[in-house]
Every structure is written in C-alpha cells, then in structure tokens.
Protein backbone atom coordinates (compact mmCIF):
# COMPACT_ATOMS: atom_id res chain seq x y z
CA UNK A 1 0.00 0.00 0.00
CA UNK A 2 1.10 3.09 -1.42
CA UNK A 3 1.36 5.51 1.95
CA UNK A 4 1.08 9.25 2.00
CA UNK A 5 1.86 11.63 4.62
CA UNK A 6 0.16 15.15 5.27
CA UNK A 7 0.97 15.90 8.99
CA UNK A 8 3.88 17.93 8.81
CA UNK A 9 3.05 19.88 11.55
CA UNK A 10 3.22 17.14 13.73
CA UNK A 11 7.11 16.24 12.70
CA UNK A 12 8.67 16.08 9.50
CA UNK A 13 10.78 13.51 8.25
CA UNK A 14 14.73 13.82 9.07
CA UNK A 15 17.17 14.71 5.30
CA UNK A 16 19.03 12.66 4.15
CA UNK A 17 21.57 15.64 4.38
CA UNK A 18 20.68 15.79 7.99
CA UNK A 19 21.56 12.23 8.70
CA UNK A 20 24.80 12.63 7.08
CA UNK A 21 25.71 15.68 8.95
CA UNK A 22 25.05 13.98 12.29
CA UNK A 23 26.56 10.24 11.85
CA UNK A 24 30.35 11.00 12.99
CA UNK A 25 29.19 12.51 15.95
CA UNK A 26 27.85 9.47 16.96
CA UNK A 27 30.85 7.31 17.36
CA UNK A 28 34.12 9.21 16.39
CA UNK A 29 33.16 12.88 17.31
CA UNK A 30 32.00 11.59 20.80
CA UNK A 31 33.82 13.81 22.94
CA UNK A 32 32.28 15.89 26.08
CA UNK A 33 32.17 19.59 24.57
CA UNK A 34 33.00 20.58 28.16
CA UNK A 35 36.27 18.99 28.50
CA UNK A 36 39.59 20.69 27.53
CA UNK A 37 41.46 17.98 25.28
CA UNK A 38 40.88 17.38 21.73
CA UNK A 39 38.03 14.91 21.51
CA UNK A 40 36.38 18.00 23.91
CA UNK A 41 37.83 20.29 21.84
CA UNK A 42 36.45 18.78 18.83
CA UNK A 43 32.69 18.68 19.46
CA UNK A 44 33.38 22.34 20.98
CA UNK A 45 34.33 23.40 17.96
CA UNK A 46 31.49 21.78 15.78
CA UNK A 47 28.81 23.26 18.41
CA UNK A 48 30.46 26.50 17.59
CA UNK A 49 30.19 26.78 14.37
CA UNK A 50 26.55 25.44 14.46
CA UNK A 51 25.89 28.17 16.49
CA UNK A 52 26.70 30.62 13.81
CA UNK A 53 25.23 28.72 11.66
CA UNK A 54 21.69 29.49 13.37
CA UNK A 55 22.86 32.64 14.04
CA UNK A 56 23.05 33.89 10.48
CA UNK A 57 20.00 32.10 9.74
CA UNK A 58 18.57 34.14 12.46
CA UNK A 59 20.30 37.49 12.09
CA UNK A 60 21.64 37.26 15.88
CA UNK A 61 24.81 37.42 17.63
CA UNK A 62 25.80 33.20 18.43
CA UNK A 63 26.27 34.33 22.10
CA UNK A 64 21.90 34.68 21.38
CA UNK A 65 21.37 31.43 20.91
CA UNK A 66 20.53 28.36 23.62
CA UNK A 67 20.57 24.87 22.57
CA UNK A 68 17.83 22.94 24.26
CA UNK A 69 15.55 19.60 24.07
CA UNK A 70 12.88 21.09 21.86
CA UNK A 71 10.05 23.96 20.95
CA UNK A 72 8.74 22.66 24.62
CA UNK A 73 11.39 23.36 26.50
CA UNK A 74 12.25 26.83 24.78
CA UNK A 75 8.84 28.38 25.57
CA UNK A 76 9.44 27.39 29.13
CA UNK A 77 12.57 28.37 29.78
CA UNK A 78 11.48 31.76 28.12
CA UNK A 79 8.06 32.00 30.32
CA UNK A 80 9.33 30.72 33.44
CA UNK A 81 12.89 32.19 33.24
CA UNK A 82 11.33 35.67 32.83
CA UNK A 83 8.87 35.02 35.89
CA UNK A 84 11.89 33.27 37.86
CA UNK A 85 13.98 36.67 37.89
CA UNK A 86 10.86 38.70 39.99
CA UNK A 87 11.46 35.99 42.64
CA UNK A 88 13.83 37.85 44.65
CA UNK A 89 12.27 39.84 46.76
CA UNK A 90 14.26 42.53 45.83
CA UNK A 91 13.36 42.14 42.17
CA UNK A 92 9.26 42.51 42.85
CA UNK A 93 7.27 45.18 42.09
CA UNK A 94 7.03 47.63 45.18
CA UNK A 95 4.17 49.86 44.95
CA UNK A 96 2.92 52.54 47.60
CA UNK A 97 -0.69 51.90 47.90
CA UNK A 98 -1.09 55.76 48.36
CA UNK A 99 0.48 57.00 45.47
CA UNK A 100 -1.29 58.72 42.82
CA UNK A 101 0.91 59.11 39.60
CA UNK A 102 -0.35 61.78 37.65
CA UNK A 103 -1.27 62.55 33.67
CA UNK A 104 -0.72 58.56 33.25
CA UNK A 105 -2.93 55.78 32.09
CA UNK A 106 -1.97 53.53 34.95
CA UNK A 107 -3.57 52.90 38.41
CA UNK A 108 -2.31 52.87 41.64
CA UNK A 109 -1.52 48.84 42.69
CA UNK A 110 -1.50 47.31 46.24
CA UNK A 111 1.94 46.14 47.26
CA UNK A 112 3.24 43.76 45.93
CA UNK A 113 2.37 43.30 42.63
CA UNK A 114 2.63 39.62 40.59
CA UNK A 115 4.68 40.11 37.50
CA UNK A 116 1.98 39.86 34.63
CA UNK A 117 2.35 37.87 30.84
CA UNK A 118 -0.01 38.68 28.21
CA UNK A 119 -0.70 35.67 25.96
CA UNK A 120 -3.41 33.97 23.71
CA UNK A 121 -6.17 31.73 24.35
CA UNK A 122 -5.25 29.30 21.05
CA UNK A 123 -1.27 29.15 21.75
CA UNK A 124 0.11 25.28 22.12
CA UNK A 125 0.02 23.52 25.23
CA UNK A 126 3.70 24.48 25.99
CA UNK A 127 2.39 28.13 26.42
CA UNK A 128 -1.07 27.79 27.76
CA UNK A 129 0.05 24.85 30.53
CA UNK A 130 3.29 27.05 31.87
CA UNK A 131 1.12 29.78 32.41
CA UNK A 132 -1.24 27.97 34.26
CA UNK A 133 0.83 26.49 36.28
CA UNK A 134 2.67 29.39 37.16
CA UNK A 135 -0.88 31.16 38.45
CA UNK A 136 -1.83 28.17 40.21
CA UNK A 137 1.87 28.41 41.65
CA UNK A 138 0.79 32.25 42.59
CA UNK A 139 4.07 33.08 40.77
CA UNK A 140 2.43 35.24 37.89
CA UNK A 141 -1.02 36.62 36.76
CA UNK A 142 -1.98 35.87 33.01
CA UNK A 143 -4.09 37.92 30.48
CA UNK A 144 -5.70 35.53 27.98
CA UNK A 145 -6.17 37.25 24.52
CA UNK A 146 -8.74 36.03 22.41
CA UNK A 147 -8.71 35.29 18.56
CA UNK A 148 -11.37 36.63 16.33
CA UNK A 149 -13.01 34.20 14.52
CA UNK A 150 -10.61 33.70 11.72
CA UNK A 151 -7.66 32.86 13.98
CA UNK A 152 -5.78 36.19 13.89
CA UNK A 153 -4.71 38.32 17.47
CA UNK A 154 -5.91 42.49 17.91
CA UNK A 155 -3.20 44.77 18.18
CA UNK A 156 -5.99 46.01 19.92
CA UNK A 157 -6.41 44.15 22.63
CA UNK A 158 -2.72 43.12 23.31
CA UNK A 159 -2.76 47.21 23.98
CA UNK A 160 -5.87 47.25 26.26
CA UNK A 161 -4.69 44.25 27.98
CA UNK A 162 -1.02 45.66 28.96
CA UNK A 163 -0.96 46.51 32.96
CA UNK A 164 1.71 48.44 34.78
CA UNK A 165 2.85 45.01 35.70
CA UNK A 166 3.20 43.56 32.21
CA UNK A 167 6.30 42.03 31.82
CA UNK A 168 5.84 39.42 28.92
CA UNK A 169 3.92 38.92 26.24
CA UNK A 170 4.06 35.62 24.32
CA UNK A 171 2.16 35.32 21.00
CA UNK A 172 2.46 32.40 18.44
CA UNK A 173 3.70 33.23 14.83
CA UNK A 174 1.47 30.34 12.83
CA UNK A 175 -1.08 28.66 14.97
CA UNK A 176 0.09 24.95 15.26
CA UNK A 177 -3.43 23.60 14.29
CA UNK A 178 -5.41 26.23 11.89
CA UNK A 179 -1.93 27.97 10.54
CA UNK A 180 -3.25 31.51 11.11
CA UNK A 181 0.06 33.97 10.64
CA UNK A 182 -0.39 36.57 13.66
CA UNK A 183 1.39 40.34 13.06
CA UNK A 184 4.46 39.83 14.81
CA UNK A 185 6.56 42.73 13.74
CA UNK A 186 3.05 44.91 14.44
CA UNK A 187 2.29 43.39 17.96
CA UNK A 188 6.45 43.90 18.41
CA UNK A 189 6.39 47.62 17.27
CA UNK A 190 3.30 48.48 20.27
CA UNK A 191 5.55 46.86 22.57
CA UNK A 192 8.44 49.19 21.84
CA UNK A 193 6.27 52.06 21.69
CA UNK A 194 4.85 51.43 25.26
CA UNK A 195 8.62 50.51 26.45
CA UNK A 196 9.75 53.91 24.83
CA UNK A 197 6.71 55.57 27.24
CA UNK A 198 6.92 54.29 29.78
CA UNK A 199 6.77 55.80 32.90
CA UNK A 200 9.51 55.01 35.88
CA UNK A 201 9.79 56.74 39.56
CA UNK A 202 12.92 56.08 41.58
CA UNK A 203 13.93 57.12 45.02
CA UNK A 204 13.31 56.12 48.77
CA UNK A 205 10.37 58.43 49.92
CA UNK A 206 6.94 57.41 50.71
CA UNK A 207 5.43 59.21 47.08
CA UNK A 208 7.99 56.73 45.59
CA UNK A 209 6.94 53.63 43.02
CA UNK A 210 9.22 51.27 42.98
CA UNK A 211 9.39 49.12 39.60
CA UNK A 212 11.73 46.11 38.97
CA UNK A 213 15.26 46.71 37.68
CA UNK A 214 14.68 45.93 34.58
CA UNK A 215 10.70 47.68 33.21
CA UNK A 216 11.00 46.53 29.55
CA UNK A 217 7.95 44.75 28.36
CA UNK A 218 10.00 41.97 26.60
CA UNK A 219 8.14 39.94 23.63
CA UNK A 220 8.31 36.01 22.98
CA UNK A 221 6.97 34.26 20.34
CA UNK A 222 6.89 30.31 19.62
CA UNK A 223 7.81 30.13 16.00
CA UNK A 224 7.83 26.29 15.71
CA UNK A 225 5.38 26.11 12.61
CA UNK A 226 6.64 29.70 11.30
CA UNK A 227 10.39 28.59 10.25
CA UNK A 228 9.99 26.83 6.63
CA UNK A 229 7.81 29.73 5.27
CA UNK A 230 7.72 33.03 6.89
CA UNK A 231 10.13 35.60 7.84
CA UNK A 232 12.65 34.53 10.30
CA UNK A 233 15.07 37.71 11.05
CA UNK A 234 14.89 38.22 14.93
CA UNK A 235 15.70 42.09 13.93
CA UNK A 236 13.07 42.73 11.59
CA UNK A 237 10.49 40.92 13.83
CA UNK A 238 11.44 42.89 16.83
CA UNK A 239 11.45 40.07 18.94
CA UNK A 240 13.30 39.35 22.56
CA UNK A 241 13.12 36.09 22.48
CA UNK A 242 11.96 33.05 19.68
CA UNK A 243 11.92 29.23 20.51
CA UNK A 244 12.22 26.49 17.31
CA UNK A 245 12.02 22.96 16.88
CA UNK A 246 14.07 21.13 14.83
CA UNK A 247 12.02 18.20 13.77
CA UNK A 248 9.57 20.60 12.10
CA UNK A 249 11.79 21.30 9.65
CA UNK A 250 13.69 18.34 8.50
CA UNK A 251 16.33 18.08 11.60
CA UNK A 252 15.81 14.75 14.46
CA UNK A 253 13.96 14.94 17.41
CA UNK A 254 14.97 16.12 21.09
CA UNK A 255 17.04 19.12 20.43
CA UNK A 256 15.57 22.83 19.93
CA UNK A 257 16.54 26.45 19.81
CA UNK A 258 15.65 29.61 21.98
CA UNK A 259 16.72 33.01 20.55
CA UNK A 260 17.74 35.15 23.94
CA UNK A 261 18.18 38.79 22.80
CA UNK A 262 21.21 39.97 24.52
CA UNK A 263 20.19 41.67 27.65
CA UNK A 264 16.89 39.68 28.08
CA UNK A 265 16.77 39.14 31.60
CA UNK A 266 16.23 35.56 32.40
CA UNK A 267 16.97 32.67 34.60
CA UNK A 268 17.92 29.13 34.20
CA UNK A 269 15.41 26.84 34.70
CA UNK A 270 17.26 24.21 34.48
CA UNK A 271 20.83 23.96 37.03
CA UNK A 272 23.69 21.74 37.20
CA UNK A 273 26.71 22.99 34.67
CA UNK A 274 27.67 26.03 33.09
CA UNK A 275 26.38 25.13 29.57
CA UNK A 276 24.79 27.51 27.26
CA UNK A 277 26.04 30.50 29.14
CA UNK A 278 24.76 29.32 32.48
CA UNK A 279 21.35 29.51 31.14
CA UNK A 280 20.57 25.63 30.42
CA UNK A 281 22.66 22.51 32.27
CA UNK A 282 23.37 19.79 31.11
CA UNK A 283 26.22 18.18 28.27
CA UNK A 284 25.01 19.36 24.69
CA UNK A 285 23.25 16.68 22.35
CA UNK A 286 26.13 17.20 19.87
CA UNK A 287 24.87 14.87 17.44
CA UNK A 288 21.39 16.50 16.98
CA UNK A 289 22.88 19.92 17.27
CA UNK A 290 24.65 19.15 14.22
CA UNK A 291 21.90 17.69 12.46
CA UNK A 292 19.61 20.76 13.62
CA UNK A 293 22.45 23.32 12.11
CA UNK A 294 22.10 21.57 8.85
CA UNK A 295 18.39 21.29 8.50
CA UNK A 296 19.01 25.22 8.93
CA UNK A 297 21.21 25.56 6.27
CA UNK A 298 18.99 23.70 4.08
CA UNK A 299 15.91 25.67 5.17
CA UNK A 300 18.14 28.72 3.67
CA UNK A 301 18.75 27.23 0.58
CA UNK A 302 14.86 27.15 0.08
CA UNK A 303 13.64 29.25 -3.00
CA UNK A 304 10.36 31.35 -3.08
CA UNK A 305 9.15 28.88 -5.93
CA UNK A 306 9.39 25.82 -4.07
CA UNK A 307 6.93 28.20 -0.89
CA UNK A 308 4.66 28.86 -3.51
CA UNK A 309 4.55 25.18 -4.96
CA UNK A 310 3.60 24.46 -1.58
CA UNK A 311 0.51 27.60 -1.29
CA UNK A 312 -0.70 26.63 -4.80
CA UNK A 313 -0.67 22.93 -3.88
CA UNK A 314 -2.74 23.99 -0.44
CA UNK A 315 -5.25 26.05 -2.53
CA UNK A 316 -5.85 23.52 -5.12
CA UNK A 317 -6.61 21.08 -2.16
CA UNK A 318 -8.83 23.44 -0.61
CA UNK A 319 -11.00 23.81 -3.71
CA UNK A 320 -11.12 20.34 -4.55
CA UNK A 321 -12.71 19.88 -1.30
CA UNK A 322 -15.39 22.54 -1.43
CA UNK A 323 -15.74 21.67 -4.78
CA UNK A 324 -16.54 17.96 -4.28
CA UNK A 325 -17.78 17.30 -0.56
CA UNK A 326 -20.34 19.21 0.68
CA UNK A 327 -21.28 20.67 4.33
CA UNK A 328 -17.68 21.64 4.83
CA UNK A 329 -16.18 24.46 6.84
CA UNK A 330 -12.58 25.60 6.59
CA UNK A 331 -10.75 27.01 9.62
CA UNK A 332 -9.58 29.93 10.05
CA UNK A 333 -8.91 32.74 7.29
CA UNK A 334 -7.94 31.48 3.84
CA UNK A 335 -5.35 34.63 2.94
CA UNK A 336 -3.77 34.91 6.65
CA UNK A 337 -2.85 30.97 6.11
CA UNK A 338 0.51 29.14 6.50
CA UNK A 339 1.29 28.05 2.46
CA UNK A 340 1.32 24.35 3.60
CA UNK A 341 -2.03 23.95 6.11
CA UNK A 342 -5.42 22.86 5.59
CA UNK A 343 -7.65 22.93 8.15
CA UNK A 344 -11.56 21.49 7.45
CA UNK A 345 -14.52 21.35 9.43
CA UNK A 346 -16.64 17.99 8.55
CA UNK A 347 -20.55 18.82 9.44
CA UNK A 348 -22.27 15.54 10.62
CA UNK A 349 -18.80 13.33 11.32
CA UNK A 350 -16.45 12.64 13.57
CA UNK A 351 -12.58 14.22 12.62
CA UNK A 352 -11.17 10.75 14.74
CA UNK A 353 -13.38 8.65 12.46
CA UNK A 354 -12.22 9.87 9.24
CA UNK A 355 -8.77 10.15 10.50
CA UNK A 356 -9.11 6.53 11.25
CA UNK A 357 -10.49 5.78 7.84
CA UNK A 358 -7.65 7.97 6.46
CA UNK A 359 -5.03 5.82 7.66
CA UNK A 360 -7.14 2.49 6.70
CA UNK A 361 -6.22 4.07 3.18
CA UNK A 362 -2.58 4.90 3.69
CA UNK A 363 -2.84 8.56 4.22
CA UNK A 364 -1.72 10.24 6.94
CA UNK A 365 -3.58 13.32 8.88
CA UNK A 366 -4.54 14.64 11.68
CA UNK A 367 -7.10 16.36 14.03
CA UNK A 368 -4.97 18.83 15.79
CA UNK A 369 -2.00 19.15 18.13
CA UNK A 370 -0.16 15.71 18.39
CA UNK A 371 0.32 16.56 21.95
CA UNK A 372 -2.91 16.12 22.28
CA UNK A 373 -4.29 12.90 20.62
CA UNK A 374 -6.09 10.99 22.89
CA UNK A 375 -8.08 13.46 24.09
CA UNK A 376 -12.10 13.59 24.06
CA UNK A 377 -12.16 17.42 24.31
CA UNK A 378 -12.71 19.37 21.39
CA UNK A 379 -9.82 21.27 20.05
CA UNK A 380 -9.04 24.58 22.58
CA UNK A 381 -8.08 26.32 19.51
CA UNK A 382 -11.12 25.77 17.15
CA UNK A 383 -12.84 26.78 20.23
CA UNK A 384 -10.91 29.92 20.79
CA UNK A 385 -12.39 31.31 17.32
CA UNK A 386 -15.98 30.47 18.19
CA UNK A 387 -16.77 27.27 16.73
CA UNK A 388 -18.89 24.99 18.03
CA UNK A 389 -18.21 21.70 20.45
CA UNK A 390 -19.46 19.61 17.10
CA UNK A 391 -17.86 21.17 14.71
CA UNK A 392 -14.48 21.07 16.54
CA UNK A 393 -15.04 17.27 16.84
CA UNK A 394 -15.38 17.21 13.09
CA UNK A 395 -12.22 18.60 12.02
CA UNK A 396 -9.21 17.35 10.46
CA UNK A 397 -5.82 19.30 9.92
CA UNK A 398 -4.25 17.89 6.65
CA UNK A 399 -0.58 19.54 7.06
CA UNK A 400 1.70 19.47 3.45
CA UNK A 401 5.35 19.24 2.83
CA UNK A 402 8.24 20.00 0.29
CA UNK A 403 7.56 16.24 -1.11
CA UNK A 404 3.59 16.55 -1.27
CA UNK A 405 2.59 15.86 -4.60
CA UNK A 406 -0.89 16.52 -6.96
CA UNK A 407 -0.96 12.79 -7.27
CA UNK A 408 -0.71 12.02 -3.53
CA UNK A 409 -3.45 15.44 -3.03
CA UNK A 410 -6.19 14.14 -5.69
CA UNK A 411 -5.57 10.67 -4.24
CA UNK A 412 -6.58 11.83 -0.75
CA UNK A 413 -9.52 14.04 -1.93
CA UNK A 414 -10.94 10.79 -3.54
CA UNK A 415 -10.66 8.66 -0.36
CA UNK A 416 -12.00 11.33 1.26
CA UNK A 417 -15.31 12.02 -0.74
CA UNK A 418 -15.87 8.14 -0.57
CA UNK A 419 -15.35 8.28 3.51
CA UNK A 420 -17.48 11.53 4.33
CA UNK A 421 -20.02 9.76 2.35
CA UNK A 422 -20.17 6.73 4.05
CA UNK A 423 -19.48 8.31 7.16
CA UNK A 424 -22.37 10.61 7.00
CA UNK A 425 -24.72 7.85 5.76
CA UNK A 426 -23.93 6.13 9.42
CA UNK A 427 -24.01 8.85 11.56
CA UNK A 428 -27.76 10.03 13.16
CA UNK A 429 -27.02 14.04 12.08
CA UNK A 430 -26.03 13.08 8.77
CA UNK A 431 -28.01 13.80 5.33
C-alpha cells in the first residue's frame, strides 16, 4: 500500500543531508564539549560553528542562541525564566498603595504586585500549561487574549490588555493547528512604543513607586510552525526572544533552539553545569545539534518557488474539497494561512473517524496538536475562534510538505469524498 503523509506539523521527516551531517558525531566525534582535550575540543568546535550557523539564519549574535531539548522546553525556559527573575524579593514590584501618579494611564496597585504575561487563548500547550501552572503556583497573573473568529490576534487588545505590571507577552507566529500567521513585527512595534513611554519613579520616599530593575515589556513568540515559510530575522520581527524545533523542519527529534536577545533578563530553569552561558545545564546533544544546524542551512537554501509550490498545492486542495464534498467548513482565514495547512470542518462526522479511515487508506492526517491525541475534548483552539463543540469534533488538519505531490493530493480528496459519504450515511445528524 502506497502511503502518504500530510501531517507535517506534527514532525517532519529527518534529510538525508541531515543524517549525514550527524553520523560522525555518533561514534568518532564523541567527545564531552566541556572537556579541555581534543576529543572535547572537537565537538566544541562543531557546536560552535553550528551556532553561527543558526545565528546567520537568524540574524543574531551566536552568544543569542541556547541549545535545548525542543520547541517545549524553549517556551518554558522563556516563560518561566522571565517570571523566575521577579522571585527575589528585591526584584518585585514595590508599589505605595497611596500613590497617585499623575497625567498617566496607569492605576495605583497594592503592594506587591505579581509580574503579569499577556498571551493567547489558542497558543500550544507548551504556552497555555506554563502559564497555568505558574498562576496556580501564585508566581504570575496571566491575560488571555482572544482570537477573532478567523484565527488572527488584535493589536488592539494586546494594547488594552497591557498593565503596569506587564512584563511578557508571548504570542504564536502560525497557529500549530489552523496555521493563522499573527502580526508579529506589528504586535512587536506596540511593545516598543509602550517601552519607549513608559513611565519610571525612583527614590526612597513614601510618594515613591518602585518598579523592577529591569521595566522593559520583553516579547516572545513560539515560532515552531513559522520557520519553513515566513520571515525569520529576529531584527526585523522585533522580537526578545523566539523558541524552534528542529524536527519541524527536516532536523531529528529532542534538540531545539531559543533566541535570547542579549540583555533579556532571564533565569535558568534548568541547574547543574555552566552550559549555554549558564542559562541551560546539562552536556550538549552534539549529534542532533549538528543535524539541527544543517536542517538550517537547508531551510536557507529554500527558493520562493518551491513556498509557492507548496501555497498553490494547499489552494488547489482546498477547492477540490469545497468543490466535491459538501457541508464543509474551513478554519480559520484562507489569505492569513501558512502556504502548507489545511484545516476542514466535517458537518455531521467525527474528525477521529475519518482520520481513522484515512489511515485504513494509507494517508496520513490529523485532528490537531499531536500533543494532544487521545483526548475527548474538542480542540481549545477551534474553540478559541468560536466554533462549536461539534464542529471542533469534526475537524481534520491535513498539514503538506516540500515532497507533497498533486498525485498524492487528488488521491486523498478521492478517499475522502468516498469516507465523508459513508461516514455521513452512518451517523444520526447526517443527510
């Protein structure tokens, strides 16, 4: 059986270049990049120059970039090592409960106040569950920014949400289920307009506010499903801090990236050695490191043509499906769309049973997040932009890559006429 794979988002298959790249690090290069003689020395250096590597890719300084386990562990060490520096008591906000600041926007707090992040309802679990936890942990207080109904963040309401407190906000660049492209350089430039006015009091007497050292409202955003397609220049985005994973994009599993702009401020969450500029323990995973630096240079050898194969491919599949199955809804706005996702709303059905079907006929999709299969809850983010609980349950995210073909599309869109079908004629809402 002939099988073909549209769940890209979920992981993408590792290049051949890739594999290349990282086999002598498996047995010859083996040394510990910590230790001073040459087999140290040698890993060292390779580490180094993948660094640059990323850092070109990037437009950053290599001294910007941290080497971690994945996308997961990037957005937490950037949420939680923000929110870990305003645990010294000497770092929180100190407010005088009787001072009234004049001409300004902002109220007078009750001392102390919780450091405050400013993030979406629809971001992956990686976001939404550290913030949780960290309220729960009374370490932080959250802002939850809703999506309109085509998937896509107000400028708007990151600016009515922002609080004297702010000191993060953390906005996806593509939605990792509906692929909706959020204005990152917009949402980056009302940050550093607020920064640039905002207001600071120093001293020691009692008509005093004391703010932490460091006031910057510092911007994070998970680009995981944003690196094969859209704009990836840390400078031009405006960004503070940006967390990748390599297996999205051709590179192995286990080992990610988080962009630190220098002068971030931001602690380990992780302790033990003095790797990655004290900022995450623990001996590097050369081998994937390697392997991650040349899916990057790959990823930079990508042409506009072969990003618009991929958009044109997308759209055809979208029409074919309005055009031959009926009752259909597609997710999120067509034009603000990641060139390689599809995400369709199946009125009447079950997503999991024509994902099941799917597979039955070699073809690979899925109904959201991976890191969520399993689950009986409809999706959070199909939610988020006001769809219904059944309509969530009907969806299926079809997600293409650079080796997606017309053959393997009209294939699928034939399979999948012939299971809605059949589907619908079993199912008690059906027509």
């Amino acid at each position: 059986m002939k099988r073909i794979y549209l769940d890209y988002a979920a992981t993408s298959p590792v290049k051949n270049e890739v594999f290349e790249a990282m086999k002598p690090y498996f047995t010859g290069g083996f040394g510990n990049p910590s230790s001073i003689h040459w087999f140290g020395r040698q890993t060292r250096g390779a580490i180094d120059k993948a660094r640059q590597t990323v850092a070109e890719f990037l437009n950053c300084m290599p001294e910007e970039i941290i080497f971690t386990s994945g996308g997961t562990e990037s957005d937490n060490l950037a949420i939680r090592g923000i929110i870990a520096k305003f645990q010294n008591p000497n770092d929180k906000f100190q407010i005088n409960s009787k001072l009234q600041i004049q001409k300004s926007k902002f109220k007078s707090y009750p001392s102390p106040l919780k450091p405050h992040i400013i993030t979406s309802t629809f971001e992956h679990h990686a976001i939404l569950h550290t913030c949780q936890d960290l309220e729960k942990q009374g370490l932080a207080e959250v802002t939850y920014i809703k999506p309109d109904h085509e998937g896509i963040i107000s400028i708007e309401d990151i600016k009515k949400a922002i609080k004297l407190n702010t000191v993060l906000v953390s906005i996806m660049y593509v939605n990792n289920e509906i692929g909706m492209v959020q204005p990152i350089s917009e949402i980056s430039l009302l940050i550093s307009r607020y920064n640039e006015s905002r207001i600071m009091y120093k001293g020691g007497n009692h008509n005093t506010l004391f703010l932490i050292p460091n006031t910057r409202i510092l911007f994070h955003t998970d680009a995981v499903q944003a690196v094969e397609y859209q704009e990836m220049d840390v400078k031009k985005l405006g960004v503070d801090m940006l967390s990748l994973s390599a297996h999205k994009f051709g590179g192995p599993k286990g080992v990610g990236i988080l962009y630190i702009k220098k002068g971030t401020p931001i602690s380990a969450i992780q302790t033990g050695g003095a790797q990655e500029w004290h900022k995450r323990a623990g001996t590097e995973n050369v081998a994937s490191i390697i392997g991650m630096a040349e899916a990057v240079r790959l990823l930079e050898l990508k042409t506009n043509n072969e990003k618009l194969k991929t958009m044109e491919l997308r759209e055809y599949f979208i029409d074919q499906i309005f055009e031959k199955i009926p009752d259909v809804m597609l997710n999120g706005s067509r034009e603000r769309r990641n060139p390689n996702n599809v995400n369709i709303s199946f009125k009447y059905i079950e997503g999991e049973a024509i994902l099941l079907n799917l597979d039955i006929a070699g073809i690979a999709a899925s109904s959201g997040s991976a890191c969520t299969s399993g689950s009986l809850e409809p999706s959070h983010v199909l939610l988020s932009i006001g769809l219904k609980h059944e309509d969530a349950h009907g969806s299926v995210r079809f997600t293409l890559g650079e080796k997606t073909t017309k053959e393997e599309i009209d294939f699928t869109i034939k399979k999948l006429v012939e299971i809605v079908k059949r589907l619908r004629k079993m199912s008690p809402f059906g027509k």
